[in-house]
Every structure is written in structure tokens, then in C-alpha cells.
Protein backbone atom coordinates (compact mmCIF):
# COMPACT_ATOMS: atom_id res chain seq x y z
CA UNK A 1 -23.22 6.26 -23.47
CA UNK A 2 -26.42 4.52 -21.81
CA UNK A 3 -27.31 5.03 -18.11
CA UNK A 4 -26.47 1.99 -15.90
CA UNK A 5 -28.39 1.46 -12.85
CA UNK A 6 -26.41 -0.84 -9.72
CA UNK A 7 -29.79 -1.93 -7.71
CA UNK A 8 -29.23 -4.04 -4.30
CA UNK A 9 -25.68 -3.31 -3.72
CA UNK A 10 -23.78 -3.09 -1.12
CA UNK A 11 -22.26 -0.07 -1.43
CA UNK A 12 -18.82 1.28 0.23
CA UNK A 13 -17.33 4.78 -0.26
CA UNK A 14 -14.77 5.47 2.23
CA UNK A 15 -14.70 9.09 1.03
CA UNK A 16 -18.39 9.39 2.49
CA UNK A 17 -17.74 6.95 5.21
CA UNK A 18 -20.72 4.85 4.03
CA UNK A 19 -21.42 1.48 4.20
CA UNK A 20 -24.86 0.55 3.47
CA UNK A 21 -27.46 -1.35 1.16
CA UNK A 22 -28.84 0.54 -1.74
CA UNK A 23 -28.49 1.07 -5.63
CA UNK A 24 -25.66 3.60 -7.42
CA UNK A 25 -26.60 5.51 -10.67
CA UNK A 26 -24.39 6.07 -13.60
CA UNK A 27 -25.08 8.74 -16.63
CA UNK A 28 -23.07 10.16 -19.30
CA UNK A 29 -19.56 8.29 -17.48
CA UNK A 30 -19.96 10.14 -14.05
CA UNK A 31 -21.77 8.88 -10.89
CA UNK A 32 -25.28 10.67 -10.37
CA UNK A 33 -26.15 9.06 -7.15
CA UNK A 34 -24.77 6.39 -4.77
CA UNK A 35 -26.31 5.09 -1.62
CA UNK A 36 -29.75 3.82 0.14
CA UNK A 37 -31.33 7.11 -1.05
CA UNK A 38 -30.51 7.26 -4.29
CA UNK A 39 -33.38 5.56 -5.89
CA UNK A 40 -35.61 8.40 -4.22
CA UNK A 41 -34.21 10.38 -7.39
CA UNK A 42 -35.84 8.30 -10.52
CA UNK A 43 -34.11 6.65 -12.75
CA UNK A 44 -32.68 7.91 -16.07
CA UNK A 45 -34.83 6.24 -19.23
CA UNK A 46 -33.30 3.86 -20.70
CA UNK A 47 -31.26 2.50 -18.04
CA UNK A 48 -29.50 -0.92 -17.96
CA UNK A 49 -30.37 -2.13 -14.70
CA UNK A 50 -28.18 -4.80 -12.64
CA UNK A 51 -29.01 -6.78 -9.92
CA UNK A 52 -26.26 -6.41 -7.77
CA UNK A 53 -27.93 -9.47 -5.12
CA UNK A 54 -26.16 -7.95 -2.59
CA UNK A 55 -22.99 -7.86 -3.78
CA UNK A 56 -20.41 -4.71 -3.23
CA UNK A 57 -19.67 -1.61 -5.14
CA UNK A 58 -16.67 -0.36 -4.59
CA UNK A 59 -14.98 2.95 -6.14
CA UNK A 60 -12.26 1.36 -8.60
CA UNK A 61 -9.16 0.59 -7.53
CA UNK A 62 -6.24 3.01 -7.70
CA UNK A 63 -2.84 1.09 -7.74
CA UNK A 64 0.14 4.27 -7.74
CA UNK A 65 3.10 1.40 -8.08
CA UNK A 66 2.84 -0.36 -11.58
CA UNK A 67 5.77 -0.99 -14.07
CA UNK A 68 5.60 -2.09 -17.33
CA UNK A 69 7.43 -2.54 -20.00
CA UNK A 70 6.61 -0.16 -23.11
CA UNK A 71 9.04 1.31 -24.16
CA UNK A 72 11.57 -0.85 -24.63
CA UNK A 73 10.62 -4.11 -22.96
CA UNK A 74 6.93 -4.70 -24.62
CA UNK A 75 7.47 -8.27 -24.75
CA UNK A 76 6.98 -8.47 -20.79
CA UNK A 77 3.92 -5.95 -20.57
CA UNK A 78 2.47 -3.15 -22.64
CA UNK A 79 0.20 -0.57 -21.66
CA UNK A 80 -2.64 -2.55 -23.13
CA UNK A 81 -2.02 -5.79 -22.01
CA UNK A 82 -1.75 -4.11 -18.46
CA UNK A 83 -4.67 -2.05 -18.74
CA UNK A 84 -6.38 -5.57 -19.18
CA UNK A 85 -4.92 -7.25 -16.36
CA UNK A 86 -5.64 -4.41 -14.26
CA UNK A 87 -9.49 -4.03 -15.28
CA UNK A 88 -9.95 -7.80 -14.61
CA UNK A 89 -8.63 -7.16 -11.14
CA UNK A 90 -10.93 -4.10 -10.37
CA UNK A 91 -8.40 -1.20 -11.14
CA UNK A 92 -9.33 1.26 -12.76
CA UNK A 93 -6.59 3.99 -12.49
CA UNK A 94 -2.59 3.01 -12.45
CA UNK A 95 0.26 5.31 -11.78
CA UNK A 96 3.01 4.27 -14.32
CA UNK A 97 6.47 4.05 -13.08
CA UNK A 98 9.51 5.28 -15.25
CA UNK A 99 11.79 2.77 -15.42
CA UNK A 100 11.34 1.82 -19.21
CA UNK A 101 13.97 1.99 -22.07
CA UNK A 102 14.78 5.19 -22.24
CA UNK A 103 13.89 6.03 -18.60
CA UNK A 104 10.65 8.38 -18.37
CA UNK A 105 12.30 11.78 -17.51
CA UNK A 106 11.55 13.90 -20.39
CA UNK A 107 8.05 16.04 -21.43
CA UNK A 108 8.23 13.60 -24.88
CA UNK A 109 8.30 10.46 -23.22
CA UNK A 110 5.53 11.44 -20.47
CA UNK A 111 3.59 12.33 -23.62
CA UNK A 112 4.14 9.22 -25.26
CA UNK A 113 2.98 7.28 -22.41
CA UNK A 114 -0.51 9.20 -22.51
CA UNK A 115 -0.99 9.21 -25.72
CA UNK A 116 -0.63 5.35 -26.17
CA UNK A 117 -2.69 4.81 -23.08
CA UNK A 118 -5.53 7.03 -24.65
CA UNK A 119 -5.32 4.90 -28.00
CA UNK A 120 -5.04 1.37 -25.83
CA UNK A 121 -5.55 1.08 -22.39
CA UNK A 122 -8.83 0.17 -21.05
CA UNK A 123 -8.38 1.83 -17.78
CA UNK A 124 -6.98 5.08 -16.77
CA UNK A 125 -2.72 5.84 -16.98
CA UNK A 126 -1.02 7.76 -15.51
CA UNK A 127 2.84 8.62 -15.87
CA UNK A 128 5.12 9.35 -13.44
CA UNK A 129 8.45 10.84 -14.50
CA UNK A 130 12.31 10.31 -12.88
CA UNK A 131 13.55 12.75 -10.33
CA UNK A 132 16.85 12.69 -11.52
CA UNK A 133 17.46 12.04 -15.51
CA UNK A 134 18.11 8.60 -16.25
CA UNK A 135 17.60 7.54 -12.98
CA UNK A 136 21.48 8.65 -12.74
CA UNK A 137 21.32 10.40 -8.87
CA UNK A 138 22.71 13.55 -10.19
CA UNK A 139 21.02 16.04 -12.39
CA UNK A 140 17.35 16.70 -11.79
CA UNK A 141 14.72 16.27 -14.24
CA UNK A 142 12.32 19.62 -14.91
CA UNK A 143 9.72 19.22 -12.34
CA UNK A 144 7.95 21.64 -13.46
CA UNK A 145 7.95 20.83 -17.19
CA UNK A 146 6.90 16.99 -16.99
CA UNK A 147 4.30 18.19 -14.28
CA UNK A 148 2.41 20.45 -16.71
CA UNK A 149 3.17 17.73 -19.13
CA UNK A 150 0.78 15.13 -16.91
CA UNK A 151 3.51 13.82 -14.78
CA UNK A 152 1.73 13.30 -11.47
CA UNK A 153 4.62 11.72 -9.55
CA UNK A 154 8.15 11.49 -8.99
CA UNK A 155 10.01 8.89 -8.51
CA UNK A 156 13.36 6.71 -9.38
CA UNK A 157 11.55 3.45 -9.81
CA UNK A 158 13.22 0.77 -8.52
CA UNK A 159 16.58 2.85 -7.69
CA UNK A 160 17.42 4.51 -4.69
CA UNK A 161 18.69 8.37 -4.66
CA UNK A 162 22.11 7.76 -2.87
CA UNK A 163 23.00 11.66 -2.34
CA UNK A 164 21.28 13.29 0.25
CA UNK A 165 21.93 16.99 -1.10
CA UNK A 166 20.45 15.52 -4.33
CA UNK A 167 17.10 14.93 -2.27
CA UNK A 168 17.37 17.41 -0.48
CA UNK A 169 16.76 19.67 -3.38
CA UNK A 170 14.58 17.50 -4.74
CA UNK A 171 12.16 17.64 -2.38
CA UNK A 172 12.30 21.70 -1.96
CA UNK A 173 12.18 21.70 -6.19
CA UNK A 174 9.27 19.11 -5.91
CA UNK A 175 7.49 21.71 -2.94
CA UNK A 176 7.69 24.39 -5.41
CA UNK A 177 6.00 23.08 -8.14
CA UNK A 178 3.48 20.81 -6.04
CA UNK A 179 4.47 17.93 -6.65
CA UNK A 180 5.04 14.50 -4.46
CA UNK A 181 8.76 12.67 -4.89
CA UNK A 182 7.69 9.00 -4.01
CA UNK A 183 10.93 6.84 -3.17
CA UNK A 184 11.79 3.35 -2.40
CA UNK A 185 14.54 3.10 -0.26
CA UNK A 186 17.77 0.51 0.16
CA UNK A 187 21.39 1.22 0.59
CA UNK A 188 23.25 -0.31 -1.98
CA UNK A 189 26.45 -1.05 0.17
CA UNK A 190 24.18 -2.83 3.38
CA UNK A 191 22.33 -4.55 0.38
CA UNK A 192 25.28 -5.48 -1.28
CA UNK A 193 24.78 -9.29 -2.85
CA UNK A 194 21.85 -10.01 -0.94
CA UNK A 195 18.68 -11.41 -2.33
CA UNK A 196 16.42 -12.23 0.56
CA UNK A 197 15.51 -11.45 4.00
CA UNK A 198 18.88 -11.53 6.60
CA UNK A 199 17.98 -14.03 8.98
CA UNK A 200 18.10 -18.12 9.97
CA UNK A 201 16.01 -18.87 7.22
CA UNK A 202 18.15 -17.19 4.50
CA UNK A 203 21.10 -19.13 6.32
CA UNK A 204 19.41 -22.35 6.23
CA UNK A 205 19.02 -21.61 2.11
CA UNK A 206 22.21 -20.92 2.23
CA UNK A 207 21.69 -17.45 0.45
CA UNK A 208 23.11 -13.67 1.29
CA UNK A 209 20.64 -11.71 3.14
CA UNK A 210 19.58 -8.13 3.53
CA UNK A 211 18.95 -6.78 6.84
CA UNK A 212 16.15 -4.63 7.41
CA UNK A 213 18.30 -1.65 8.55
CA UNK A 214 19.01 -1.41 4.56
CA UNK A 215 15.98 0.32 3.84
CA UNK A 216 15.05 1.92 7.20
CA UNK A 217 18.56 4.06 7.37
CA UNK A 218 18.08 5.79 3.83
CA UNK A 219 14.40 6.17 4.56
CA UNK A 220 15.18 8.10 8.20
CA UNK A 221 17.51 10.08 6.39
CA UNK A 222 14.73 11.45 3.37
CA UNK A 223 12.37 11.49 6.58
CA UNK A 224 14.23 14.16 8.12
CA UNK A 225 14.80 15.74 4.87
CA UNK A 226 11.39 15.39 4.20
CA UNK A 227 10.93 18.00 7.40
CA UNK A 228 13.88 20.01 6.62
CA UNK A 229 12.22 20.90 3.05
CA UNK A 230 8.72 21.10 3.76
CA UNK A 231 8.40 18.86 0.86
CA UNK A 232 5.87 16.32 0.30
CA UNK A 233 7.28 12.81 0.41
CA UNK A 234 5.80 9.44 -0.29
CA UNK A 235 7.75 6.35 0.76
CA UNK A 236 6.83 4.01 -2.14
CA UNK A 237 7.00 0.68 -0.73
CA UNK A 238 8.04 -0.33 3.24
CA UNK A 239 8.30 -3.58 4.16
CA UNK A 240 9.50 -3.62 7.78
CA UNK A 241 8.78 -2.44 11.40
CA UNK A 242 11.39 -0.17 11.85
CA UNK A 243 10.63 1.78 8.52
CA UNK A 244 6.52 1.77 10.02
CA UNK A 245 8.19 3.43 13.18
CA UNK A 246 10.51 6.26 11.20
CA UNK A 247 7.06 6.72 9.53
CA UNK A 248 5.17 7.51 12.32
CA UNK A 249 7.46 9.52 14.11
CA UNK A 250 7.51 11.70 10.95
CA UNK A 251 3.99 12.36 11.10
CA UNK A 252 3.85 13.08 14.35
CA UNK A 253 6.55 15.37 14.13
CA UNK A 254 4.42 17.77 11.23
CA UNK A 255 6.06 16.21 8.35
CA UNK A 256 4.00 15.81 4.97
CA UNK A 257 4.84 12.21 4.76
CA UNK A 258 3.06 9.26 3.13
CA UNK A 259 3.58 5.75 2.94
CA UNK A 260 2.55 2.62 0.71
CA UNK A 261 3.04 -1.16 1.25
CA UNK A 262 2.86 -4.49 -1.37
CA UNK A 263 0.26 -6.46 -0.92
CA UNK A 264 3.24 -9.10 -1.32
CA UNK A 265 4.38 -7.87 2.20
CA UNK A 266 0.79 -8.02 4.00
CA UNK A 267 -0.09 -11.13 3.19
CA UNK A 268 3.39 -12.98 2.68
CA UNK A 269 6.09 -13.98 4.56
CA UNK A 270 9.94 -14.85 3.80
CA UNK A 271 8.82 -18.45 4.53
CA UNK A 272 6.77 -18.45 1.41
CA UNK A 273 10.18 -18.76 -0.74
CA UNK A 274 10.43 -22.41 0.70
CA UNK A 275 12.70 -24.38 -2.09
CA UNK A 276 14.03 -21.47 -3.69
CA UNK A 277 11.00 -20.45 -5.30
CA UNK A 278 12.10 -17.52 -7.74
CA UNK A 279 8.10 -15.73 -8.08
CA UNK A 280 8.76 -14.80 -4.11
CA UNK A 281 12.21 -12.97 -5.28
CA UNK A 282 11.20 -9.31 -4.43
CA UNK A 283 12.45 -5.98 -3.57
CA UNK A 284 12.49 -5.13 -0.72
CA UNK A 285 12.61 -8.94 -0.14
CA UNK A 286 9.81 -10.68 1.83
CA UNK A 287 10.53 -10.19 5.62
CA UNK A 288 9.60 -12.31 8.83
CA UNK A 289 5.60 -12.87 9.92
CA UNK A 290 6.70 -10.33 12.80
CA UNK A 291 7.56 -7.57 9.79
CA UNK A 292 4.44 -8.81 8.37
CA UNK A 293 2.23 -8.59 11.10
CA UNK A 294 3.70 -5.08 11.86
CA UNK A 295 2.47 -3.80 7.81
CA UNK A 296 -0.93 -4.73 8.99
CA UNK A 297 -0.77 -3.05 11.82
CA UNK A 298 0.59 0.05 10.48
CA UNK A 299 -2.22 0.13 7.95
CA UNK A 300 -4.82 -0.33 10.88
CA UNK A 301 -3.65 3.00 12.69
CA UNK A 302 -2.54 5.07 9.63
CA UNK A 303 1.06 4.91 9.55
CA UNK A 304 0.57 3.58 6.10
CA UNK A 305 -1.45 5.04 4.04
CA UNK A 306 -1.73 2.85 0.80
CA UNK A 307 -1.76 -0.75 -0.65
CA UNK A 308 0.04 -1.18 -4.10
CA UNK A 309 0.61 -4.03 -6.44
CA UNK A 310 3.67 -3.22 -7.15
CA UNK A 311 3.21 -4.78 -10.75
CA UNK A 312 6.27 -5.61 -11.94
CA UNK A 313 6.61 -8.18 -15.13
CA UNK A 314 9.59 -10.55 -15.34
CA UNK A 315 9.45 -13.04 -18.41
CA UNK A 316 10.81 -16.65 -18.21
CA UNK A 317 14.54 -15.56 -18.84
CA UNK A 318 14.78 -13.19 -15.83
CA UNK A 319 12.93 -15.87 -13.46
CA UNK A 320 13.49 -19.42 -14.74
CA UNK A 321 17.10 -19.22 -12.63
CA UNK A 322 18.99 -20.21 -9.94
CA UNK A 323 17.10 -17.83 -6.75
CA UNK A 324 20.08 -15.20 -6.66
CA UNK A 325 20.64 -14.54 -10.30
CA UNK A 326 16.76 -13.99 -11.05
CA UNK A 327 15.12 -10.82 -11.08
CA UNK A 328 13.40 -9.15 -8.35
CA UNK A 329 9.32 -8.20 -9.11
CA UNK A 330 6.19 -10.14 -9.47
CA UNK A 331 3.15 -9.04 -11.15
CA UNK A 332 0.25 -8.70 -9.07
CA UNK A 333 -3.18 -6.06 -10.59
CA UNK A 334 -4.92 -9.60 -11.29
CA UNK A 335 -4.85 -10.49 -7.92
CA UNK A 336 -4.31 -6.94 -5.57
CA UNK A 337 -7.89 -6.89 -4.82
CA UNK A 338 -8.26 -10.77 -3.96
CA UNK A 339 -5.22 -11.11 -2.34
CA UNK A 340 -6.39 -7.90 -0.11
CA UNK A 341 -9.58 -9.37 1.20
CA UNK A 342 -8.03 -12.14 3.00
CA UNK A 343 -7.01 -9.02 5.33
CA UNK A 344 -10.62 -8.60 5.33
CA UNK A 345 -12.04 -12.25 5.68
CA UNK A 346 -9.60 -13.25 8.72
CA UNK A 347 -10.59 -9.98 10.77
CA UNK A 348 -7.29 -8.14 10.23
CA UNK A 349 -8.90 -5.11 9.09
CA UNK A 350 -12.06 -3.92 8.50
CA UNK A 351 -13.37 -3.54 4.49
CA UNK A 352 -13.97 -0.06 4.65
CA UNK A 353 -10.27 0.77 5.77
CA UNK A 354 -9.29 -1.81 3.09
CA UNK A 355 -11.06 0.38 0.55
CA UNK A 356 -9.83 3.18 1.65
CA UNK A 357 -5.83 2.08 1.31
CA UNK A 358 -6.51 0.54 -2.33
CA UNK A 359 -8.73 3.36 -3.77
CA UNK A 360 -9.56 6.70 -1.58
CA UNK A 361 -6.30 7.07 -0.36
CA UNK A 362 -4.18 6.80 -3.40
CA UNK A 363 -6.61 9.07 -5.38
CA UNK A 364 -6.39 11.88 -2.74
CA UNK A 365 -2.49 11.44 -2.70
CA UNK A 366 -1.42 12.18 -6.17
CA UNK A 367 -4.38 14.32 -6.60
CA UNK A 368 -6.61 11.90 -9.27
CA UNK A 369 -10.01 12.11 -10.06
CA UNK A 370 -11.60 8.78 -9.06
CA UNK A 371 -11.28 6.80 -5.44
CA UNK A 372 -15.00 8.26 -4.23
CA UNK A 373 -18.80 6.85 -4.86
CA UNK A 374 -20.25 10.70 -4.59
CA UNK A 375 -22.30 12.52 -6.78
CA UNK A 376 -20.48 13.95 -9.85
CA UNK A 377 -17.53 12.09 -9.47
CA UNK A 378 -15.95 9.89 -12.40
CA UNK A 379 -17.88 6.44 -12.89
CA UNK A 380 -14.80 4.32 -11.85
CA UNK A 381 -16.13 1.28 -9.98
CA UNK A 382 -16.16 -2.65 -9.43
CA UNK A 383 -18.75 -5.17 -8.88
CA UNK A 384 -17.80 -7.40 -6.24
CA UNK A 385 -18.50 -10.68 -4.84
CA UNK A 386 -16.70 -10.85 -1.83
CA UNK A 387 -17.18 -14.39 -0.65
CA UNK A 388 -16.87 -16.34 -4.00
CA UNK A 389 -14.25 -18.85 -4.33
CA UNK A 390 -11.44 -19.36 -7.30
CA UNK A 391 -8.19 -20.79 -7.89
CA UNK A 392 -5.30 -18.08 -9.53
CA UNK A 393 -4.49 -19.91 -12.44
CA UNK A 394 -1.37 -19.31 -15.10
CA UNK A 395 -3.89 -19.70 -18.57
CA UNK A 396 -6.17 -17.49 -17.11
CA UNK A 397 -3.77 -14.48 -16.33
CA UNK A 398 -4.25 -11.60 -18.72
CA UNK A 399 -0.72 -9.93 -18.05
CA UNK A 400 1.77 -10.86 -20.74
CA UNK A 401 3.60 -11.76 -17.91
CA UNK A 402 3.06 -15.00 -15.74
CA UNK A 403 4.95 -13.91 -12.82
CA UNK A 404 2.91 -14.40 -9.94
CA UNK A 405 3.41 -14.62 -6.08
CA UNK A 406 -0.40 -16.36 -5.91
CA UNK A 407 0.10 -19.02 -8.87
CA UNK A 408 -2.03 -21.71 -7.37
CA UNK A 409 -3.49 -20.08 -4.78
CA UNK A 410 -7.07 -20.13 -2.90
CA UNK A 411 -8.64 -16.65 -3.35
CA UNK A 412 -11.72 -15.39 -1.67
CA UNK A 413 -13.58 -12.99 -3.17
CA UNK A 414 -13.87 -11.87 -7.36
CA UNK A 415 -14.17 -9.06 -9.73
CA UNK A 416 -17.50 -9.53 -11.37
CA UNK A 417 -17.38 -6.16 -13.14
CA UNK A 418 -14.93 -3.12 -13.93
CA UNK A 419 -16.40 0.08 -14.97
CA UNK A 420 -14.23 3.23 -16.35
CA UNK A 421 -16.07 6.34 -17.24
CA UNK A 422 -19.21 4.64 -17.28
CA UNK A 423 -18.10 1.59 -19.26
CA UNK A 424 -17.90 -1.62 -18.57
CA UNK A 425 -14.60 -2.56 -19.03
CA UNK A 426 -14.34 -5.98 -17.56
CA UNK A 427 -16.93 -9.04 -17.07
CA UNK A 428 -16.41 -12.25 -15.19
């Protein structure tokens, strides 16, 4: 493996709180050096230099909310085909959810999913296993078994743990073995039929809504939970201001809480479904600009903690319907980066807090090597031009997959290289 040499870069490594103009050296797949100083330590022979021209280095992107399909539903995304979509979007580490046919909740199945991401993905995978088996709400899976095995999550996917004694010893099982239960949170019965935001504008589209209180009640509830057990508790995906709120009042009461957001729900708006357009069908479902505005807010002070995709493939069958029989998901590695700098461009929030959400944050989390620029750690990074313009484009998406939130949409800012382990990975 040669020696790659980043000259004139503008590097950022939120886990060194730098930000500064210099070059980042890369031997044998880890990071030697990274910052102004770092030339000050020669160069290794035979390098491959790049001229950077000023353009950013960033650690790689760590995105701890992707589905896909294999097993069981290849034809919408395999671990290759995502591995690709993710490198061309600057990720280089995803946490796999569970919910595949048969549901991830066994030591066989956790070892499938590494051993076909070691033969075919470009970037790194990483399973994450059910809490309960077959995502039933009942019997717990063996933490401690599918930890060991490389598990290094739990979760129920897209389902919601109804039973609060079942969570409740979840989360002390989970504490035991050291181990965070990430969960995304709506009751069922508020939920009911609905397929969008409650409000005027799902009246006006003459749709059933669901309110916001639908994920913020079972959320409070593993909150407190959360500080009964002593457990460590990630809530996957939050989408409104009264879940932000819960979230913050849990860490200020001594909890060991996280919390992640879309990038669906930063930077888009129930508006954006306009004439029933089935791509913006989501769960939770896209909520008012004030919801919005309140995500990016939450991000600013810490009250959330990280930015997901929240890749989640839908083929023409399960989207090419009328709004409320389609599918909820959208894919989104291509664009997570992209669609995250217009945070960055419109003075919402700064890049090095940005970073930090997409990439430091995550790593430190669910304990993954990665998400830092410092010497010795794994040579995970992207080569950015933050300012250049493109268009998202169907053709050009490498997801198997074409269901995208941003088809058509004015991006600022592109990949122009992924690097895993000190290899390049990804080219524009």
C-alpha cells in the first residue's frame, strides 16, 4: 500500500478541534500526520502527492442509520451496491440496521453480514443486531452473544418496542454487557393510519396525519427508563421540538442519553411533499419549518448529537403509488454530505460542528475506530470541495435504489475523493 501525501488542504478534525491549512500524511492505511505541522516530519519515499488547492479534508463520514436490503430484499440494495453509494458520498463507515429477511438477531446472521461486507463492500460495515428476536417486542436477543459476535448496536429498526418492562430490561441487559439500545420511537395507536405530518397542510391534501406527540410520548417514557436503568440509550432518529426538549431534560438530569436526526428533517419541511410527492413519504414524517428549525437548533447546542442518512431503499413498486399506500424511507449516503453543507453555506451552523455530528460524534458513540484526523488513527477520509456546484441526478445515483428526497436538486459542495484504510475508494 503506497504512501499518499494531501498537500494544501484545508484540514478539519473536530476530535483535535483544528481547523487550519496544511497537508495530512497517509502510510501503510493509517494517518501519520495531519495538520500545518505535519510536513515538518518528511515525507515517506515514494509518496503520491495531491494537490489539495485548498480544498477540505475531512475524517470520513460515519452514518450509524443505514438499511439495506441483503438478505432477503437484494434487489433494492446490497451491501456492495451500498458500500458504493456511500463511498461516492464521503462515508466511509455505516452502521447496518437489522431489519432484513430474516431479521438480524442471531450470532449467524451478524456474521454473515461481516463476512459479505469483508468480501464486497468498499467501505467499512458494521451490523447492528435486534433487541428483541424478530423484532417481535417480547423475547430478548443475547446481548452479549451478538456483541462479541461484532454487533455494535441495538436496535428494532424501523419498529417501536411497545412494552415498557421489555425496555426496561433491555436497557439494564444492554448496561451489562456495554452496549447502546438505539430506538426510534412512535406509538402505533396515536399513529394509527397516518402518513404525514398532523396539521392544515395534511388537511388541505386531504390525508391522515400524525401528531408529533406520537413519537415524543414513547420517547419520554424510554427517557425515564433510560435513568431508571443506568443504561445507555440512543434515540435513533427525532424529528420534532418536543422530542429535542425530553432530550435535553434527560441530559441534564445525568442520563446517558444520545440523540440522532435525518438530514431529511434539517433541511426539509412537510411542505416539500407538495402534490403528493411519494420520495418525501418518511418516518417519522417530515414536520413543520418550526420542527425544522428547532433540529437545527438542537444540533447547535448539543441536544443532538448526530446526523444520519437514514438510508433506506424503496424500489418502484413500494413508491410508484397513491401517497398513503407507498412506503416510508428514502435513500440518502449519495447526498448526506451535500445535503449537510447547505447547513453550513446559509450560516446555520458552523463546519466544524457539522463535522463533528456526521463523523466524530457517531464514531465516539458506538465506539468505532475512525471519525478523527490524529496520528495513528485509521486512514478514513474525504476530499472535499465545498463550494462546487452539481445537480443530483437519477442516472448518476450509484444505489440500486433511485429513491431520493434531492432528485433534481441544487447541491453545493462535492466528494472529490473517498479514502478507506488508505485507499482510494472513490474519485469524482
Amino acid at each position: 500500500m503506497s504512501a499518499t501525501v494531501f498537500q494544501n488542504a484545508r484540514i478539519v478534525d473536530p476530535a483535535r478541534g483544528i481547523d487550519e491549512r496544511g497537508s495530512v500524511i497517509v502510510s501503510e492505511g493509517v494517518i501519520l500526520a495531519a495538520g500545518a505541522g505535519a510536513h515538518n516530519q518528511g515525507l515517506p519515499e515514494n509518496a503520491t502527492i495531491v494537490d489539495c488547492q485548498g480544498h477540505a479534508v475531512l475524517p470520513g463520514l460515519v452514518d450509524s442509520r443505514v438499511f439495506i436490503g441483503e438478505p432477503g430484499a437484494e434487489h433494492r440494495e446490497t451491501i456492495a451496491s451500498a458500500s458504493r453509494a456511500a463511498a461516492a458520498g464521503g462515508v466511509t463507515s455505516v452502521i447496518m440496521m437489522p431489519d432484513t429477511t430474516p431479521v438480524i438477531d442471531d450470532v449467524a446472521l451478524v456474521e454473515f453480514v461481516k463476512r459479505t461486507a469483508h468480501e464486497t463492500a468498499i467501505v467499512n460495515v458494521f451490523p447492528a443486531a435486534s433487541v428483541t428476536k424478530g423484532f417481535a417486542g417480547t423475547e430478548l436477543s443475547e446481548f452479549g452473544l451478538l456483541h462479541e459476535a461484532g454487533a455494535v448496536m441495538l436496535t428494532e429498526g424501523r419498529s417501536t418496542i411497545a412494552n415498557a418492562l421489555v425496555m426496561r430490561r433491555a436497557l439494564t441487559y444492554a448496561r451489562d454487557h456495554d452496549i447502546t439500545i438505539a430506538h426510534e420511537t412512535q406509538d402505533p395507536n396515536l399513529a394509527s393510519s397516518g402518513v404525514m405530518n398532523e396539521g392544515l397542510f395534511a388537511s388541505w391534501l386531504g390525508l391522515p396525519g400524525i401528531p408529533r406527540e406520537a413519537e415524543s410520548i414513547p420517547l419520554t417514557r424510554d427517557l425515564m427508563l433510560a435513568g431508571l436503568t443506568g443504561g445507555r440509550y440512543h434515540a435513533a432518529k427525532i424529528s420534532t421540538a418536543l422530542s429535542a426538549e425530553a432530550i435535553t431534560r434527560a441530559k441534564n438530569a445525568g442520563a446517558d442519553v444520545s440523540a440522532g436526526v435525518s438530514i431529511n428533517h434539517l433541511t426539509l419541511n412537510e411542505n416539500d411533499i407538495g402534490d403528493y410527492r411519494t420520495f418525501f413519504r418518511l418516518s417519522p414524517p417530515l414536520r413543520t419549518e418550526d420542527d425544522r428549525l428547532a433540529m437545527v437548533e438542537a444540533l447547535k447546542t448539543g441536544a443532538i448529537d448526530v446526523v444520519v442518512s437514514s438510508h433506506d431503499p424503496q424500489d418502484v413498486d413500494t413508491k410508484r403509488l397513491p401517497f398513503a399506500e407507498a412506503e416510508a424511507g428514502a435513500i440518502g449516503l449519495e447526498t448526506l454530505l451535500a445535503a449537510a453543507l447547505r447547513l453550513h453555506h446559509n450560516g446555520d451552523l458552523p463546519l466544524m460542528r457539522l463535522v463533528e455530528c456526521l463523523s466524530t460524534a457517531p464514531a465516539r458513540l458506538f465506539g468505532l475506530p475512525g471519525g478523527s484526523l490524529k496520528s495513528g488513527a485509521p486512514a478514513d477520509l474525504v476530499l472535499v470541495d465545498l463550494d462546487a456546484p452539481w445537480i443530483v441526478r437519477e442516472a448518476e445515483i450509484r444505489s440500486l435504489s433511485k429513491n431520493t428526497c434531492f432528485e433534481g436538486a441544487r447541491m453545493q459542495g462535492r466528494v472529490l475523493q473517498t479514502m478507506v484504510a488508505g485507499r482510494t475508494v472513490y474519485t469524482a
